[in-house]
C-alpha atoms as a PDB file:
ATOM      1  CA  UNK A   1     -20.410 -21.467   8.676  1.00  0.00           C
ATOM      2  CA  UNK A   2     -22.303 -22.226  11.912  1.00  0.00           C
ATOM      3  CA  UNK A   3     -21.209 -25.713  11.800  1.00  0.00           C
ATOM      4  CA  UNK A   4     -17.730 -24.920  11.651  1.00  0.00           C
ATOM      5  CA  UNK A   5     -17.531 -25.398   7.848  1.00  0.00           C
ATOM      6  CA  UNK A   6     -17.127 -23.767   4.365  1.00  0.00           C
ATOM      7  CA  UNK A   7     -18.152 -24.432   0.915  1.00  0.00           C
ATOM      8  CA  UNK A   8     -17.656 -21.907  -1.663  1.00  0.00           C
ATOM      9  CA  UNK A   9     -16.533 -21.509  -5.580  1.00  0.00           C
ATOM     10  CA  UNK A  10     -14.806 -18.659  -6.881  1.00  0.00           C
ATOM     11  CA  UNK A  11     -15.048 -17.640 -10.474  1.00  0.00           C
ATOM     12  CA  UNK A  12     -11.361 -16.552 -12.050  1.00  0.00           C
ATOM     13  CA  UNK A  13     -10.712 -15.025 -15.502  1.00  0.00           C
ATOM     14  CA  UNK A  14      -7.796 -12.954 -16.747  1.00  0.00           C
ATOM     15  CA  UNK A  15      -6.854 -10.442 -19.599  1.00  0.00           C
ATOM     16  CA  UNK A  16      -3.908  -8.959 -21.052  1.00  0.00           C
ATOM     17  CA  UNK A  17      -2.978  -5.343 -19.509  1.00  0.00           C
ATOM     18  CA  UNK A  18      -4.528  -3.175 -22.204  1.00  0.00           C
ATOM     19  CA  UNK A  19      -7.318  -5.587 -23.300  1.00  0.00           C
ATOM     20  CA  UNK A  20     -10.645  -4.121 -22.914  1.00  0.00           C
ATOM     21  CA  UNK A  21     -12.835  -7.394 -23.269  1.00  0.00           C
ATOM     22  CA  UNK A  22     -12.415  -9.711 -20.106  1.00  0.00           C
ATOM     23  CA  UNK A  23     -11.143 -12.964 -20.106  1.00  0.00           C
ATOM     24  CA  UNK A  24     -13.121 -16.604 -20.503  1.00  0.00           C
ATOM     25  CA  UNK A  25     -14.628 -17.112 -16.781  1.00  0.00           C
ATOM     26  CA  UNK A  26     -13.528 -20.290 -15.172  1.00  0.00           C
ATOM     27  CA  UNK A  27     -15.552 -21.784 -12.056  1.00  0.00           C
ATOM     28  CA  UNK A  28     -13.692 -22.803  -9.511  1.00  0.00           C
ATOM     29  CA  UNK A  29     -15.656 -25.773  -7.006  1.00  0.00           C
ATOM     30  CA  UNK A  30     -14.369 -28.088  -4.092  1.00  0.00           C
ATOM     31  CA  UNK A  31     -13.122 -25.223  -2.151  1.00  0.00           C
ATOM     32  CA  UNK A  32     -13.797 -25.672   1.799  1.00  0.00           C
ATOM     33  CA  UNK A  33     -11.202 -23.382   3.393  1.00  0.00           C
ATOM     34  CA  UNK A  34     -10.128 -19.900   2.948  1.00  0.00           C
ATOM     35  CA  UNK A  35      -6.724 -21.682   1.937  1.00  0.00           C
ATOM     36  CA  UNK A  36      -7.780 -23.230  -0.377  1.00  0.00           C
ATOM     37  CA  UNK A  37      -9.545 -20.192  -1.961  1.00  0.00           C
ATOM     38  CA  UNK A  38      -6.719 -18.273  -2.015  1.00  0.00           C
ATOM     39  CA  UNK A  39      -4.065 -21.702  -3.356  1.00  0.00           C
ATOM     40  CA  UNK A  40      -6.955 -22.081  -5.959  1.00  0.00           C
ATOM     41  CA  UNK A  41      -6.929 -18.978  -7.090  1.00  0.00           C
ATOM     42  CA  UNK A  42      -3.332 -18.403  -7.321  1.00  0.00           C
ATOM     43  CA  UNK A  43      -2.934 -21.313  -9.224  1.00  0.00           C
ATOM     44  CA  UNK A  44      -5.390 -20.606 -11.881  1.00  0.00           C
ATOM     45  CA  UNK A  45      -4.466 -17.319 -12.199  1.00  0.00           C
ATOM     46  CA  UNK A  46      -1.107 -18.818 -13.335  1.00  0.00           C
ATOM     47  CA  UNK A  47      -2.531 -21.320 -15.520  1.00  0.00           C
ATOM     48  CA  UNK A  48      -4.268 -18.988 -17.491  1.00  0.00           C
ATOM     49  CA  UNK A  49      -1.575 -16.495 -17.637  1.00  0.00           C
ATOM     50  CA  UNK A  50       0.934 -19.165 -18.581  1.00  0.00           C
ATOM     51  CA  UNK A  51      -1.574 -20.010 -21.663  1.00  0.00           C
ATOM     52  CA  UNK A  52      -1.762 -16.336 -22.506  1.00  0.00           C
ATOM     53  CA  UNK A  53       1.823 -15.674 -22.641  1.00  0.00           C
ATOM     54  CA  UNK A  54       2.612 -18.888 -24.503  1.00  0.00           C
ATOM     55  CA  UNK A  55      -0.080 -17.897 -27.239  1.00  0.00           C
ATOM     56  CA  UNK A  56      -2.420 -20.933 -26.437  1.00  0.00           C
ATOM     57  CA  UNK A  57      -5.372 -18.705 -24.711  1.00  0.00           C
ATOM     58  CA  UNK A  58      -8.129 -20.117 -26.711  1.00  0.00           C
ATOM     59  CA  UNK A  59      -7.190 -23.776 -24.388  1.00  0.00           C
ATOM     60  CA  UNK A  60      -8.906 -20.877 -22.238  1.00  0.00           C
ATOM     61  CA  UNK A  61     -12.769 -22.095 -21.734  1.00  0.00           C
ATOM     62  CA  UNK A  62     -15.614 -21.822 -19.708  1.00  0.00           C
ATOM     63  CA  UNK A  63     -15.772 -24.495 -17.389  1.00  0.00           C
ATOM     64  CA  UNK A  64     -16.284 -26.036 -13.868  1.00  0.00           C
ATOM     65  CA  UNK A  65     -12.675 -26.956 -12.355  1.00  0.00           C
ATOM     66  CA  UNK A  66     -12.157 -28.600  -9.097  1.00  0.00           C
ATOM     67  CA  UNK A  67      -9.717 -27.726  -6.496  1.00  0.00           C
ATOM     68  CA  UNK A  68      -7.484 -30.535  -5.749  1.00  0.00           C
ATOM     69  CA  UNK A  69      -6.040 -30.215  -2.152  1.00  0.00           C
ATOM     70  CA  UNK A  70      -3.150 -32.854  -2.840  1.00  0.00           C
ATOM     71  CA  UNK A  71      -2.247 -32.209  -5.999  1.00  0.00           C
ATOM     72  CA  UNK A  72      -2.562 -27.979  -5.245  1.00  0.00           C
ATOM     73  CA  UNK A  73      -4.093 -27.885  -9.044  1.00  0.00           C
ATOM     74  CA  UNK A  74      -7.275 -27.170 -10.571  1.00  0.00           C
ATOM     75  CA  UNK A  75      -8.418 -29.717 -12.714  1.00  0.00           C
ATOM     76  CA  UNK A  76     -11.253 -29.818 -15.440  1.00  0.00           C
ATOM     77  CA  UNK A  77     -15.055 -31.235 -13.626  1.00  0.00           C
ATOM     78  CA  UNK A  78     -17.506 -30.387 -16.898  1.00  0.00           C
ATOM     79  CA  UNK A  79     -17.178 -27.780 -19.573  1.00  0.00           C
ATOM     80  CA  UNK A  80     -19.895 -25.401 -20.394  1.00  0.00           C
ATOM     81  CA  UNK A  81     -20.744 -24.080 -23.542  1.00  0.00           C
ATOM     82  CA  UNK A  82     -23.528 -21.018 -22.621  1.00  0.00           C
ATOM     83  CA  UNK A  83     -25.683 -19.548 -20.836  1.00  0.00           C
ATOM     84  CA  UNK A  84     -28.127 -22.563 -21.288  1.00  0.00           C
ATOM     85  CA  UNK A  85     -25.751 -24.810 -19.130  1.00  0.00           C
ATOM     86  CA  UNK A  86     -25.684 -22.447 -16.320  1.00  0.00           C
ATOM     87  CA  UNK A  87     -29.665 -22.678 -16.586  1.00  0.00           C
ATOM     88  CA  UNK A  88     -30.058 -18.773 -16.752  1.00  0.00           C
ATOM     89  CA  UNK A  89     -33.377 -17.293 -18.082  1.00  0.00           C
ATOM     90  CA  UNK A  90     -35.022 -14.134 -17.186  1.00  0.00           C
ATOM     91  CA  UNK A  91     -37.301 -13.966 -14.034  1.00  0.00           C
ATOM     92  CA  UNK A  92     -40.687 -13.978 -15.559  1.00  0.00           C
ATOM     93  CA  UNK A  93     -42.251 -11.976 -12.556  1.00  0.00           C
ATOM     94  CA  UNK A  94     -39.367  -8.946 -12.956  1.00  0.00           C
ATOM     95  CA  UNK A  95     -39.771  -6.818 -15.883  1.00  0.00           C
ATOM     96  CA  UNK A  96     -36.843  -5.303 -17.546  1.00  0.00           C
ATOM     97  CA  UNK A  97     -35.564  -1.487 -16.652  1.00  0.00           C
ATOM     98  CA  UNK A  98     -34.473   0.509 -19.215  1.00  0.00           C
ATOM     99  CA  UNK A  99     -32.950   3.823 -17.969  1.00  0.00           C
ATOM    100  CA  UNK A 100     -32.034   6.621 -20.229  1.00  0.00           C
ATOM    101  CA  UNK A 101     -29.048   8.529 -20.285  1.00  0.00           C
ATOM    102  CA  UNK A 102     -30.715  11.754 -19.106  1.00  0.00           C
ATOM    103  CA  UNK A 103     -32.413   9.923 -16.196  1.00  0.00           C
ATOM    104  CA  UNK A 104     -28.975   8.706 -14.675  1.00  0.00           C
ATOM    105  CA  UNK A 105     -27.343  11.874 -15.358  1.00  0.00           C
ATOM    106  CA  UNK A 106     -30.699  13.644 -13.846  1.00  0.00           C
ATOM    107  CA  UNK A 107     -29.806  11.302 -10.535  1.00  0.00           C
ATOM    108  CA  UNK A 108     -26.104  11.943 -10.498  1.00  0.00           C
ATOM    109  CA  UNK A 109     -26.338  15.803 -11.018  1.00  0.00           C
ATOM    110  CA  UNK A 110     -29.565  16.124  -8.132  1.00  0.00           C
ATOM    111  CA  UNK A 111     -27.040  13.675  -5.169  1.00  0.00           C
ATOM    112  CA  UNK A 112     -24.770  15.769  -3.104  1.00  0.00           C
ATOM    113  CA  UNK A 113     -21.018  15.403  -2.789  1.00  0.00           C
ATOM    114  CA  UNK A 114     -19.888  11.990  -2.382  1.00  0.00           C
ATOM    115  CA  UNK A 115     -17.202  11.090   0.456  1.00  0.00           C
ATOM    116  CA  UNK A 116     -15.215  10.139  -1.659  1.00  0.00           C
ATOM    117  CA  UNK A 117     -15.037  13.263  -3.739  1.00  0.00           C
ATOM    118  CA  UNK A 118     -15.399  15.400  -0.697  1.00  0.00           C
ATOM    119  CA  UNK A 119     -12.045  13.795   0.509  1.00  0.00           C
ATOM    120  CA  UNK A 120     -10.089  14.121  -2.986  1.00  0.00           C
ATOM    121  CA  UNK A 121     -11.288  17.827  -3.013  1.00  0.00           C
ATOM    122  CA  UNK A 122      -9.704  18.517   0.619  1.00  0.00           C
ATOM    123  CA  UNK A 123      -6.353  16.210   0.062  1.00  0.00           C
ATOM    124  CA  UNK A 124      -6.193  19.242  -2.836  1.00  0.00           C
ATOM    125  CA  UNK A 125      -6.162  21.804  -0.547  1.00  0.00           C
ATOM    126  CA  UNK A 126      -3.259  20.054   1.180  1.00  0.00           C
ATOM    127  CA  UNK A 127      -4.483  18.775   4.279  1.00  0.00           C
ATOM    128  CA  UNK A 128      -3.371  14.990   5.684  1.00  0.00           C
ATOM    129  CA  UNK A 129      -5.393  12.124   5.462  1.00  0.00           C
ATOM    130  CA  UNK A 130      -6.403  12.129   9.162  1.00  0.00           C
ATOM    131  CA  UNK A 131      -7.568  15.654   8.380  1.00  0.00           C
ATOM    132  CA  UNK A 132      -9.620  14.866   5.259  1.00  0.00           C
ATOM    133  CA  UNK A 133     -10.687  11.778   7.454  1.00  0.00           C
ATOM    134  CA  UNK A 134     -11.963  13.770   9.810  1.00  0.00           C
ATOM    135  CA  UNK A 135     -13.477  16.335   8.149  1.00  0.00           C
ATOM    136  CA  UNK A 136     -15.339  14.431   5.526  1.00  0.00           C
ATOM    137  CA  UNK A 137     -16.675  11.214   7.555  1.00  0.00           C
ATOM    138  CA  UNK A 138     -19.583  13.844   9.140  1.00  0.00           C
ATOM    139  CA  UNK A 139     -21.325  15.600   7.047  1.00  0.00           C
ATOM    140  CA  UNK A 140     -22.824  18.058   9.344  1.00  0.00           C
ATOM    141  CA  UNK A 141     -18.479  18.527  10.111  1.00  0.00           C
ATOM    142  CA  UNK A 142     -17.825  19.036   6.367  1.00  0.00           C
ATOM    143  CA  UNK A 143     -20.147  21.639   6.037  1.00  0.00           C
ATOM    144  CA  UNK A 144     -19.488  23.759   8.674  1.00  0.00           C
ATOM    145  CA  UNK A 145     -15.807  23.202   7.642  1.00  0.00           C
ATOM    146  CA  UNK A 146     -16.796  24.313   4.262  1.00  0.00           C
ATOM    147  CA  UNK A 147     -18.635  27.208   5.021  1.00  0.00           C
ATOM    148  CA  UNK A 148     -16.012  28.674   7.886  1.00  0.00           C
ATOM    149  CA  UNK A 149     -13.652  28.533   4.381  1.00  0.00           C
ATOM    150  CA  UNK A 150     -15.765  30.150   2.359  1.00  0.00           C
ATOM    151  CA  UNK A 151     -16.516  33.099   4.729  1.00  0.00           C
ATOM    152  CA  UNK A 152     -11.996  33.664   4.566  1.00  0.00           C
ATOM    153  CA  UNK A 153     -11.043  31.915   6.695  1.00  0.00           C
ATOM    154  CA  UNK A 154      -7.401  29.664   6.325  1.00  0.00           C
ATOM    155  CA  UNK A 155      -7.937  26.493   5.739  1.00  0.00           C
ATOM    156  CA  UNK A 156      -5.222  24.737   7.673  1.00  0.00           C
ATOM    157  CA  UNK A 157      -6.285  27.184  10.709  1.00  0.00           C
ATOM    158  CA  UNK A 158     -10.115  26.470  10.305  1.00  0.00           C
ATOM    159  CA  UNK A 159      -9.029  22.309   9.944  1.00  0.00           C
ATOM    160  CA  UNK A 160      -6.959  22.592  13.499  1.00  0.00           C
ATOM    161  CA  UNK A 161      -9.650  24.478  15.317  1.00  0.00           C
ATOM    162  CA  UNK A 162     -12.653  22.068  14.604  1.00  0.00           C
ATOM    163  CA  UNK A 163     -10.267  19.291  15.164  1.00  0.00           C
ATOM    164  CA  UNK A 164      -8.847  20.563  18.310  1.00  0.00           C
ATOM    165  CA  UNK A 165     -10.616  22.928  21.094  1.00  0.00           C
ATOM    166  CA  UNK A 166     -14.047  22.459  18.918  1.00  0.00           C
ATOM    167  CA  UNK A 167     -14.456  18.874  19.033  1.00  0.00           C
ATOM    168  CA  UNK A 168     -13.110  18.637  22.564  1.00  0.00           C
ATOM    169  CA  UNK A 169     -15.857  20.771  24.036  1.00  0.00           C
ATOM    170  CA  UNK A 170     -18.592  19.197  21.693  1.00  0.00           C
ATOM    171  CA  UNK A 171     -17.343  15.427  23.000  1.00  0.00           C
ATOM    172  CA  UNK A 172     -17.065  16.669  26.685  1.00  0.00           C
ATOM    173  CA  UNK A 173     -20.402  18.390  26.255  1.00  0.00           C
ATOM    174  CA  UNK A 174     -21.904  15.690  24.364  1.00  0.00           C
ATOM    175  CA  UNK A 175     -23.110  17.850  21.615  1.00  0.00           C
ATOM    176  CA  UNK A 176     -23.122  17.317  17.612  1.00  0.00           C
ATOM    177  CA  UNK A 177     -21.795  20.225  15.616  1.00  0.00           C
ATOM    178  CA  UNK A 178     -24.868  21.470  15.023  1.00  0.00           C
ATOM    179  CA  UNK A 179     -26.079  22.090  18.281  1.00  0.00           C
ATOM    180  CA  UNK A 180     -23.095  24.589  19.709  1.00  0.00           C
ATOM    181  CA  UNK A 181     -23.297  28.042  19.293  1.00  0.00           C
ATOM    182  CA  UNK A 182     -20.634  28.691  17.401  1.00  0.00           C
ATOM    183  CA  UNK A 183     -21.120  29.416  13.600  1.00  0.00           C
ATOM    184  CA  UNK A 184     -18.922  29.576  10.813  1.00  0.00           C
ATOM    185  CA  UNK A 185     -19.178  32.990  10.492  1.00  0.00           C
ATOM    186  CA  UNK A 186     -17.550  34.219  13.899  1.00  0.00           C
ATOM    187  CA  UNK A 187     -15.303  31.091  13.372  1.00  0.00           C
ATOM    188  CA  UNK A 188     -13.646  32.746  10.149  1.00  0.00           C
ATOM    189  CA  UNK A 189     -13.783  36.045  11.574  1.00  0.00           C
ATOM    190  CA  UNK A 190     -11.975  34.905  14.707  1.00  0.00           C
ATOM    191  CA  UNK A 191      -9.929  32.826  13.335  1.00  0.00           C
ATOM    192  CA  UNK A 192      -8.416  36.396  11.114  1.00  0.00           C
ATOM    193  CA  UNK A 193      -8.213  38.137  13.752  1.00  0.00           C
ATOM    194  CA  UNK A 194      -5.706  36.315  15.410  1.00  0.00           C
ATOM    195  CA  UNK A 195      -4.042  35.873  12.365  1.00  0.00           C
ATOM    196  CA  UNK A 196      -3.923  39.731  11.823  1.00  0.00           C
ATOM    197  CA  UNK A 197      -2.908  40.466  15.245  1.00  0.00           C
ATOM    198  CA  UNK A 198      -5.743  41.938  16.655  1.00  0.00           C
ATOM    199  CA  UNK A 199      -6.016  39.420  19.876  1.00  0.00           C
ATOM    200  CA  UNK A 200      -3.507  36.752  21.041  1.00  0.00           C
ATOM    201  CA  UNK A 201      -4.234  33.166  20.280  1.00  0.00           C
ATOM    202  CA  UNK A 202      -4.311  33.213  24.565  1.00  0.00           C
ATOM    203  CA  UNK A 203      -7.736  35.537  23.942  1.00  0.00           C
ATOM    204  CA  UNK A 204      -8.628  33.898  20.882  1.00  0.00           C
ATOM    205  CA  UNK A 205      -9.263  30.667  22.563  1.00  0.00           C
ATOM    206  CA  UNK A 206     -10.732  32.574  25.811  1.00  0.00           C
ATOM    207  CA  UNK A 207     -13.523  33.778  22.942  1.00  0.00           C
ATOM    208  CA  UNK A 208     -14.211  30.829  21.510  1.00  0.00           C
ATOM    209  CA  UNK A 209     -15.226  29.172  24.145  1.00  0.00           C
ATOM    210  CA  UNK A 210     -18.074  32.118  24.967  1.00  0.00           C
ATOM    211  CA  UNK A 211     -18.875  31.336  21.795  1.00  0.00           C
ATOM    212  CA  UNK A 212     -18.842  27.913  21.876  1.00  0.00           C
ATOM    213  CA  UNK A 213     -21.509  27.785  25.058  1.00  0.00           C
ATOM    214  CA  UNK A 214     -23.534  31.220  24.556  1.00  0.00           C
ATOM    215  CA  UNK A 215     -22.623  32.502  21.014  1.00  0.00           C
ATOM    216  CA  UNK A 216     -22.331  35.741  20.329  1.00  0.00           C
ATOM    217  CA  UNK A 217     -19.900  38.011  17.877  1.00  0.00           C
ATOM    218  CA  UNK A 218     -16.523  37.930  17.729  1.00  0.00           C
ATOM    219  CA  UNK A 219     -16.087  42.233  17.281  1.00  0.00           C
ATOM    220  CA  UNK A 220     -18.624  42.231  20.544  1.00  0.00           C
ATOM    221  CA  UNK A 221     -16.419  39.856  22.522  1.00  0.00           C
ATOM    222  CA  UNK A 222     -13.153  41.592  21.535  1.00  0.00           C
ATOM    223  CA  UNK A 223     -13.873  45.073  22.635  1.00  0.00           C
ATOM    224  CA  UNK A 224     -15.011  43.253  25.833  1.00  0.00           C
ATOM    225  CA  UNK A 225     -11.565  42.209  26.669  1.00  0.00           C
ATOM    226  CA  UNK A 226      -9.289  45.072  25.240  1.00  0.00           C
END
């Protein structure tokens, strides 16, 4: 690639929508543009779905094809019969790994949320994708998300303030979620009380910002300012 050229092969099989064993691998050489990866593959792709539809799949067999750029066809190099002709044995100096069933499941249950699960699990509670983007791509974000939610607070409501006024002063201020002194606590319980009508959303933000730089309680700041 440094020189200003490619050489690559691409290995293309197919199978029948509904077929649960895959489909004879063909190797695919002579390849020396991205092009040509992409007119290779296309091509066989078609060959072998033309021989499946037609009935004649077993013409189907591993082998080494080469890309012909003036022709725009694959055409048969050598055939290979097994694993023998690709020259694959086991690595003498690697022992074999054998995991059980419990062990992987042991793994699985002991990681924390995925991403991706953490995103399908907040698209469920309704919220856009640059929402659940937002949210779930820190996980220091999620969890203070999270636990605001937990505490009662709305979701939507909790989603636009940590989006909004919260992540403004932490980028202006240069600080990571964890460092303000905010916490999801006072979050949710400021967040109801301007949905019940006990301060203005005018106050509301007036408050969080206090809390934001110094911390404090919500019921403290309130009776402060009314």
């Amino acid at each position: 690639m440094q020189e200003g050229s490619l050489r690559c092969d691409v290995n293309v099989s197919v199978r029948p929508i509904g077929q649960l064993q895959f489909g004879t691998k063909v190797e695919i050489k002579n390849l020396n543009s991205f092009s040509s990866v992409s007119r290779a593959i296309d091509y066989e792709i078609s060959r072998q779905v033309l021989l499946h539809s037609e009935g004649q799949d077993k013409e189907i067999v591993q082998e080494t094809r080469l890309w012909e750029e003036g022709a725009q066809k694959t055409v048969t190099m050598r055939k290979k019969e097994g694993l023998a002709d690709y020259r694959y044995f086991p690595e003498p100096d690697l022992p074999g790994v054998f995991l059980t069933t419990d062990y992987v499941d042991g793994i699985r249950n002991s990681l924390p949320e995925l991403p991706e699960t953490k995103r399908r699990r907040y698209e469920k509670m309704g919220l856009s994708m640059q929402d659940v983007l937002f949210l779930a791509n820190d996980m220091n974000v999620a969890e203070f998300f999270d636990t605001t939610i937990t505490k009662g607070a709305d979701v939507k409501l909790a989603t636009n303030w940590i989006m909004g006024d919260i992540a403004a002063y932490m980028k202006n201020e240069k600080l990571t979620i964890n460092e303000i002194k905010l916490t999801p606590q006072e979050l949710a319980e400021l967040i109801a009380s301007i949905k019940d009508g006990t301060i203005s959303g005018k106050i509301g933000k007036e408050i969080l910002f206090e809390l934001l730089a110094k911390g404090g309680s919500v019921k403290g700041l309130i009776e402060a300012k009314i």
